[in-house]
Protein backbone atom coordinates (compact mmCIF):
# COMPACT_ATOMS: atom_id res chain seq x y z
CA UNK A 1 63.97 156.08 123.49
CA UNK A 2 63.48 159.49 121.82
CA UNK A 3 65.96 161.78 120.68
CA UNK A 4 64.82 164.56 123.36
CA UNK A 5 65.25 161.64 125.84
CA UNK A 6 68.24 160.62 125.34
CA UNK A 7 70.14 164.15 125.18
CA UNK A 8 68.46 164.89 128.57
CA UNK A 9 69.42 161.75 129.84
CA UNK A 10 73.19 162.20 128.73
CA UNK A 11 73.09 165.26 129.80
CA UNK A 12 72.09 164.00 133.40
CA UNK A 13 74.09 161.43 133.80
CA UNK A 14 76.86 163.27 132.60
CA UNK A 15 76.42 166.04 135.16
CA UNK A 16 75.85 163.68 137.64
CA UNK A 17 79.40 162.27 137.69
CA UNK A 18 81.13 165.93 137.65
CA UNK A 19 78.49 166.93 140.82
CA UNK A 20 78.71 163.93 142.46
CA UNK A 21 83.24 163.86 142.75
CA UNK A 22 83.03 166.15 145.51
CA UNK A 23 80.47 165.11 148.10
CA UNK A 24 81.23 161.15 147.65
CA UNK A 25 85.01 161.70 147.53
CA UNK A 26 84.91 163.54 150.95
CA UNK A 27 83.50 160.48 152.91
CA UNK A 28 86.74 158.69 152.18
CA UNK A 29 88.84 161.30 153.05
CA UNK A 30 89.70 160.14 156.92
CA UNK A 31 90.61 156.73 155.28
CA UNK A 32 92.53 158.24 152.72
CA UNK A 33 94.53 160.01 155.37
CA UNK A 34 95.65 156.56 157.14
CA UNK A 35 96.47 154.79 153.82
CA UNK A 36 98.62 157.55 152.85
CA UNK A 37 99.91 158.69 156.01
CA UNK A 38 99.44 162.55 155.51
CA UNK A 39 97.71 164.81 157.47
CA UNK A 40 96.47 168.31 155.62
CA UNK A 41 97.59 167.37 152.25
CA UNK A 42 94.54 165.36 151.70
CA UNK A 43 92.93 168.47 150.85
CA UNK A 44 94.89 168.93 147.71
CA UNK A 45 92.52 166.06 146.35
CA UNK A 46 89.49 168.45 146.43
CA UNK A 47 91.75 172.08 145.54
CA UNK A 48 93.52 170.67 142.18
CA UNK A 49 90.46 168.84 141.30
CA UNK A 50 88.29 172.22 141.47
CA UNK A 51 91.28 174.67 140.24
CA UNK A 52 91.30 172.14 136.92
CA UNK A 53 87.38 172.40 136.74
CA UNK A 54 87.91 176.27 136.45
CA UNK A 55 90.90 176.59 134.24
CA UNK A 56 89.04 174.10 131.91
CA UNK A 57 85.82 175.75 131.62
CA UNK A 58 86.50 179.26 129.62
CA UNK A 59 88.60 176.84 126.72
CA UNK A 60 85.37 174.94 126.16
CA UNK A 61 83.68 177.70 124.16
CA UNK A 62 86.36 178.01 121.92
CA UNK A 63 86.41 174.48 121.57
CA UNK A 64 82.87 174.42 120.54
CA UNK A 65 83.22 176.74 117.83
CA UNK A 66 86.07 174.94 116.20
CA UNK A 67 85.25 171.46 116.67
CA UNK A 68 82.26 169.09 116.23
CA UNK A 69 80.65 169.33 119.93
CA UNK A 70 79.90 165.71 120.03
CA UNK A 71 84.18 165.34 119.72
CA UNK A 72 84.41 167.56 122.51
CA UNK A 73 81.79 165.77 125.05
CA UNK A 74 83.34 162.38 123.59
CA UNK A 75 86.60 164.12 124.71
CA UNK A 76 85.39 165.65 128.04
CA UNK A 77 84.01 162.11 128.96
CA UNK A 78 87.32 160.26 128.03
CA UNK A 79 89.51 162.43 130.16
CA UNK A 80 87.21 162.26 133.01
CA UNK A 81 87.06 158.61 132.86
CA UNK A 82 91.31 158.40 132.59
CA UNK A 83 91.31 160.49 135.99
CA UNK A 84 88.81 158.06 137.79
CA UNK A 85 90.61 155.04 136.67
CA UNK A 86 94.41 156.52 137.89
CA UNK A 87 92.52 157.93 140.82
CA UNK A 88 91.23 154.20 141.70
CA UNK A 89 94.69 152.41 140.65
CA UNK A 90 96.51 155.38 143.30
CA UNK A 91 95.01 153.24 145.98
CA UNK A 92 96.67 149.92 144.68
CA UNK A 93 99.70 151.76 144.31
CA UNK A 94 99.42 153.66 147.78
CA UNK A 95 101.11 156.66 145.59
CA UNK A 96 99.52 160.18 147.22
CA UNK A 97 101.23 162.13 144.03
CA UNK A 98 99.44 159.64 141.52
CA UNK A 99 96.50 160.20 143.11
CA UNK A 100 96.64 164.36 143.17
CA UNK A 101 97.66 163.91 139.44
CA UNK A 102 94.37 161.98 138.61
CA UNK A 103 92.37 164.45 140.07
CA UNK A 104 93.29 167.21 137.83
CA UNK A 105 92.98 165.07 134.83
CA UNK A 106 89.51 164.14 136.38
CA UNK A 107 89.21 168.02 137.28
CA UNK A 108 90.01 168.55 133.05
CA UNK A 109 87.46 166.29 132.10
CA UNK A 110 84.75 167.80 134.18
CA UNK A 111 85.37 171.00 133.10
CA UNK A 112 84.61 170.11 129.74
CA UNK A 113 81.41 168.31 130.86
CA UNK A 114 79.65 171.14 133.03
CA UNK A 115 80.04 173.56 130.64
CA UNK A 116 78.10 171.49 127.68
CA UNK A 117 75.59 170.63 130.04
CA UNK A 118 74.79 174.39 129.69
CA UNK A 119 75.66 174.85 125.88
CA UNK A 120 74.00 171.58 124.33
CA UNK A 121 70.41 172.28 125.57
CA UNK A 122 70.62 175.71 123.39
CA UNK A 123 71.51 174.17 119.93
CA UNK A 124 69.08 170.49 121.08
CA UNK A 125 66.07 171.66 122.21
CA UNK A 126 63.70 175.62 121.02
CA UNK A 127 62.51 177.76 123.64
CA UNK A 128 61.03 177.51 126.33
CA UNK A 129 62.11 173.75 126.47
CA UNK A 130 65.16 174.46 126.53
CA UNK A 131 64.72 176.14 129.70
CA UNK A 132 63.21 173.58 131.36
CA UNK A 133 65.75 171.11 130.17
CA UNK A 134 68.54 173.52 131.63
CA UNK A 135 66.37 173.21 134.87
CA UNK A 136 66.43 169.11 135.17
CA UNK A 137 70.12 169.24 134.47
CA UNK A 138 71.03 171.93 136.94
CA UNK A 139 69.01 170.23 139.47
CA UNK A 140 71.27 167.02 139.50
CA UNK A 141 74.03 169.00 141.22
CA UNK A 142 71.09 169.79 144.48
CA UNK A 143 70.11 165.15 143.91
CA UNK A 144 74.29 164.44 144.09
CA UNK A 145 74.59 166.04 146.90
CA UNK A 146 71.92 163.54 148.54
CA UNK A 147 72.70 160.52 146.79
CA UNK A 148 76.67 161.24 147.33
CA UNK A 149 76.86 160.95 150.84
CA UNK A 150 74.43 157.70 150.60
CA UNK A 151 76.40 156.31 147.62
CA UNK A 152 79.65 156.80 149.19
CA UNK A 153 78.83 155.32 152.78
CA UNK A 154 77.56 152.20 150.78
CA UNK A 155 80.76 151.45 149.20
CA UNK A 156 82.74 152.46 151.67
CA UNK A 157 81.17 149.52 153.88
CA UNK A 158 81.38 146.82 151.65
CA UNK A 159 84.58 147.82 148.98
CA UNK A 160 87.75 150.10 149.38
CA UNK A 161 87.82 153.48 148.27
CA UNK A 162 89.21 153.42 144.88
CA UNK A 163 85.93 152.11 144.00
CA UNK A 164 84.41 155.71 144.92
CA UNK A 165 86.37 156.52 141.23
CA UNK A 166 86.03 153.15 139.15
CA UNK A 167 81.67 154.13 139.81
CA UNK A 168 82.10 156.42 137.01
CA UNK A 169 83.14 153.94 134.44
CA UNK A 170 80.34 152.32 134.10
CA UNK A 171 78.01 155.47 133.83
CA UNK A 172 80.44 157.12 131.60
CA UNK A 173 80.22 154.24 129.42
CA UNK A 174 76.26 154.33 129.00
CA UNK A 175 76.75 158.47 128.89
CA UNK A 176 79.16 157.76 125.83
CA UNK A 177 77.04 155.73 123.82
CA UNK A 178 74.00 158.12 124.41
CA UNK A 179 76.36 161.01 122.90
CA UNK A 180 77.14 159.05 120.00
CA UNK A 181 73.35 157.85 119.02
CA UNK A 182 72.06 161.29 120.13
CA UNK A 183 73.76 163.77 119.52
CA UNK A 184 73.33 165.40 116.37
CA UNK A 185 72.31 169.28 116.34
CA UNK A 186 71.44 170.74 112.97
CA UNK A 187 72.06 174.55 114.50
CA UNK A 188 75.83 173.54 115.28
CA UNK A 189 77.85 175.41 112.76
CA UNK A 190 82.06 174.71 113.07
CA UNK A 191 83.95 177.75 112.42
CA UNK A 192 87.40 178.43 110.99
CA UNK A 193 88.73 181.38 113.00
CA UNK A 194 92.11 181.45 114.45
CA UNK A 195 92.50 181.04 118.33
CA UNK A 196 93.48 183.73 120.32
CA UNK A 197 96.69 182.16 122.13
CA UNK A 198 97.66 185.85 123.34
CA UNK A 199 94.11 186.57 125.06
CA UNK A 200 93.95 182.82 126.68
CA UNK A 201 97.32 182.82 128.27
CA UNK A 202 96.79 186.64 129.85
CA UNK A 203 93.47 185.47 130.51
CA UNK A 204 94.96 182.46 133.01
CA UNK A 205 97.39 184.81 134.13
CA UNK A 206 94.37 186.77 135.77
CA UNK A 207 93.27 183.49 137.26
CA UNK A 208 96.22 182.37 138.46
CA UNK A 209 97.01 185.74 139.92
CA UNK A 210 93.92 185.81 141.60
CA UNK A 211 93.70 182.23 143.08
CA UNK A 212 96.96 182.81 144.66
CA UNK A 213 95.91 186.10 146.38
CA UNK A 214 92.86 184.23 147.97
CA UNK A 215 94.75 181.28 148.74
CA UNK A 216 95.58 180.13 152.46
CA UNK A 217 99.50 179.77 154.18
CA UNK A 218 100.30 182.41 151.00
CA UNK A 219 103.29 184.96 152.74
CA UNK A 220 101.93 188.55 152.60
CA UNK A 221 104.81 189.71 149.90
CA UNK A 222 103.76 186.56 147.65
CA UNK A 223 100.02 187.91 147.55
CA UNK A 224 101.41 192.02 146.88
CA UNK A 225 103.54 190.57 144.27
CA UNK A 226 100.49 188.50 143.06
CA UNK A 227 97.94 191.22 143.13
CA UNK A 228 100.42 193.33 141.04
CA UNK A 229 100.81 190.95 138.44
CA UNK A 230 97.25 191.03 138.61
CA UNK A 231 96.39 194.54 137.79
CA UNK A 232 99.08 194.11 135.29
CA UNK A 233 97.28 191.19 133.19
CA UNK A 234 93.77 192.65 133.85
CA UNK A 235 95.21 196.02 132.05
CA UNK A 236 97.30 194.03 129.35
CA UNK A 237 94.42 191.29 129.01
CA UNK A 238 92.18 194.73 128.29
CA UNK A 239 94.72 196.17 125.56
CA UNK A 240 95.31 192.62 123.38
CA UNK A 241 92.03 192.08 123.23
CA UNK A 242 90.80 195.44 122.05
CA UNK A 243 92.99 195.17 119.03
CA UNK A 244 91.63 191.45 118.43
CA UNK A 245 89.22 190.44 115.59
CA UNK A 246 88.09 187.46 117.04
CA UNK A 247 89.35 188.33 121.06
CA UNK A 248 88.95 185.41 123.84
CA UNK A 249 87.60 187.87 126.32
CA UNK A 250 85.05 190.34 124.36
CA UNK A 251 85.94 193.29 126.44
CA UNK A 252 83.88 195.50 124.42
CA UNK A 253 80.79 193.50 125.80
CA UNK A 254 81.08 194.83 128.89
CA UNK A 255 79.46 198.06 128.34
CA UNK A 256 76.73 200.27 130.11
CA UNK A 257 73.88 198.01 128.96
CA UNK A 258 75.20 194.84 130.23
């Protein structure tokens, strides 16, 4: 196998298994339900596990910069495969909470690995492959939602439902050992500049803020309160990172011409 070839195919298989958590997961979800004996709670499985995906993403960058990016998909990959294991062993344990826990680990872990899949075809492959590359990798999330559903009913009628999770061992494994042989970028450069702790934190402030306003069964003075706070970190998350060398957010980016 070529280089080329096996950074796509990483790169697919590692998509693949963040895509994929949400369709096949959902097929269990009526047995889930009866094992645990809960009723609406079950959807806490797919919120924490999506709310983990999004606080994870905007750290990846500034993981990038700092550390070797095959450490950080090695890392990505590790966490994700933790979650899937816990998630699988909740079932053995019939523990709901253990269960909720894994899928935010898992929810970490995928965070990491859907952001490189759009960062590592920039510093492995020139324009206007690189394009194309982005194009096969993006279209694994439209294939997981087909082979989910499929892949799901199949285990579901000849194993339990923890085995939905342990499925992503095995392809993690294989993903793994195609980061280590492959990936190698000679544009990567590592760079030495402090983290902006200040910007990050008011930066998830503004998330949190805003996933609570949106949020369902949230009491009316809750979301005022929230949207508050809100205006309050967008307008001290503006002022920090104005004075900033090397700022989080680059406010000043967001000028006229973009």
């Amino acid at each position: 196998m070529t280089k080329n070839k096996g950074i796509v195919l990483a790169l697919v298989l590692i998509m693949f298994m963040s895509a994929i958590e949400t369709s096949i997961v959902s097929l269990a979800t009526p047995t889930m339900q009866k094992d645990f004996n809960i009723d609406t709670e079950v959807a806490l499985i797919f919120t924490v596990y999506l709310i983990a995906v999004v606080f994870m993403t905007p750290i990846v960058g500034e993981l990038v910069k700092r550390i070797n990016i095959k450490l950080v998909v090695l890392l990505g990959i590790s966490v994700f495969i933790i979650g899937s294991v816990f998630c699988g062993l909740s079932e053995m344990t019939h523990s709901f909470p253990l269960l909720v826990i894994s899928r935010i680990i898992q929810g970490l872990g995928a965070g990491v690995m859907m952001t490189l899949g759009q960062v590592v075809p920039k510093l492995a492959f020139p324009i206007p492959r690189r394009y194309k590359v982005m194009g096969i990798v993006g279209s694994v999330w439209g294939i997981s939602s087909i082979v989910g559903p499929l892949l799901g009913g199949a285990i579901l009628e000849s194993l339990n439902w923890s085995f939905l999770f342990y499925i992503n061992v095995p392809i993690a494994l294989v993903s793994m050992w195609l980061v280590i042989k492959y990936f190698n970028f000679e544009q990567e450069k590592v760079e030495k500049t402090k983290l902006d702790y200040k910007g990050l934190f008011i930066f998830y402030g503004v998330v949190a803020s805003f996933l609570l306003i949106v949020a369902e069964h949230i009491p009316f003075i809750v979301r005022v309160i929230c949207f508050i706070l809100l205006v309050g970190f967008v307008v001290l998350l503006y002022k920090v990172e104005t004075r900033m060398r090397n700022p989080f957010v680059p406010v000043e980016a967001f000028n006229r011409k973009i």
